[in-house]
Protein backbone atom coordinates (compact mmCIF):
# COMPACT_ATOMS: atom_id res chain seq x y z
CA UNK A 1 -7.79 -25.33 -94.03
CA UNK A 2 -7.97 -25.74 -90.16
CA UNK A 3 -5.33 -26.09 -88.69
CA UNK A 4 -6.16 -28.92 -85.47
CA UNK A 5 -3.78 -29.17 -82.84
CA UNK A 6 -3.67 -32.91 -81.76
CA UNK A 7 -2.37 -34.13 -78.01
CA UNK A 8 -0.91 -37.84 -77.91
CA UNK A 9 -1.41 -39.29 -74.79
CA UNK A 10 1.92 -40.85 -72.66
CA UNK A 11 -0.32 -43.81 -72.08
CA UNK A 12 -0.17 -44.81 -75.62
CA UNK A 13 1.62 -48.28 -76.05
CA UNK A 14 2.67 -51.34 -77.69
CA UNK A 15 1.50 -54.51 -76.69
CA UNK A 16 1.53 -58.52 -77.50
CA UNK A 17 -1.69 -60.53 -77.44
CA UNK A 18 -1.22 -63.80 -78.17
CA UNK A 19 1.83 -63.19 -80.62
CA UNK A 20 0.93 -60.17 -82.50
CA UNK A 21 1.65 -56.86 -81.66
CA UNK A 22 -0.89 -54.30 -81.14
CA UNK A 23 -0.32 -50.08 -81.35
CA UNK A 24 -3.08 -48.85 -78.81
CA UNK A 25 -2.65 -44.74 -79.67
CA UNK A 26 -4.95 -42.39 -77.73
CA UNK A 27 -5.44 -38.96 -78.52
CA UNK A 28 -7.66 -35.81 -78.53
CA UNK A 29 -7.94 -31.98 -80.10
CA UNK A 30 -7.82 -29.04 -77.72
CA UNK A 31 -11.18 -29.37 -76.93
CA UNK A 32 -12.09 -32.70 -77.56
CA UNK A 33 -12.62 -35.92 -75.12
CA UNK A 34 -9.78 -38.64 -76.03
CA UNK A 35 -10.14 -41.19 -79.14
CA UNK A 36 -9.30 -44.78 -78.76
CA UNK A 37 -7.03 -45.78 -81.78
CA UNK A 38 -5.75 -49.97 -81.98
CA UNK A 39 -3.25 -50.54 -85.20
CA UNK A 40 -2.52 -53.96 -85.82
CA UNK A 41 0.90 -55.61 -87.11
CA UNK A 42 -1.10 -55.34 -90.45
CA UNK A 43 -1.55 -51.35 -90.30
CA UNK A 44 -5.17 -51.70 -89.84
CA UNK A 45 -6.31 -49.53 -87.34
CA UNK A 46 -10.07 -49.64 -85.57
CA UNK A 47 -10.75 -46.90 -83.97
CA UNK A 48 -13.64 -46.49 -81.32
CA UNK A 49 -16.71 -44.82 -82.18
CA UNK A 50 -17.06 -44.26 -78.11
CA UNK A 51 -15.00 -40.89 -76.67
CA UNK A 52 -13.37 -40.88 -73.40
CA UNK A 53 -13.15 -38.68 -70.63
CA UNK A 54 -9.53 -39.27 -69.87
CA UNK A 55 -6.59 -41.04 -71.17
CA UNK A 56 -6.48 -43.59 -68.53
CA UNK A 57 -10.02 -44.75 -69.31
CA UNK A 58 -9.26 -45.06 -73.30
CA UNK A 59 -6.44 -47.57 -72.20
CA UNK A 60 -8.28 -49.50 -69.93
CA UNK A 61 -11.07 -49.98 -72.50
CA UNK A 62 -8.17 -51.09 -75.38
CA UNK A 63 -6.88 -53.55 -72.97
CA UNK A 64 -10.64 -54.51 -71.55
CA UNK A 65 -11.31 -55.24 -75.15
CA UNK A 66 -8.27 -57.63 -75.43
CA UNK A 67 -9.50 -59.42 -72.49
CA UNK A 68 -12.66 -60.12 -73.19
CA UNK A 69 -12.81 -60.64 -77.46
CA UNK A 70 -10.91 -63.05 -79.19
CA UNK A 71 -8.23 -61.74 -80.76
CA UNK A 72 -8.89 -62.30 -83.93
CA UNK A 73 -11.31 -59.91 -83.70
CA UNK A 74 -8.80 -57.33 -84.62
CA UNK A 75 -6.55 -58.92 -87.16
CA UNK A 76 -8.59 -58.88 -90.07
């Protein structure tokens, strides 16, 4: 079994969009680029198929996506 060390990122967050609460987690291995995680209130998570360079651009895509697609995108 491997054993994989995984780094949260501070900039993980909860936020409201239009009433429902959103988990935005980001994360990475040792020697991995950062994963884009969004849980809804339901406990369904999407998770991006895109990596990211750094934390801070793994957030501003989560809340880029909020933005710009209806929200209902991510409640089913």
């Amino acid at each position: 079994m491997l054993d994989m060390v995984i780094i949260d990122s501070p900039l993980s967050q909860s936020v409201m969009v239009e009433g429902h609460r959103f988990e935005i987690q980001i994360y990475r291995g040792e020697d991995t680029l950062w994963t884009l995680e969004v849980v809804n209130e339901n406990a369904i998570s999407y998770v991006r198929d895109e990596l990211f360079p750094t934390d801070r651009n793994a957030l501003g895509a989560a809340l880029a996506d909020f933005e710009n697609n209806p929200v209902e995108d991510y409640l089913d």
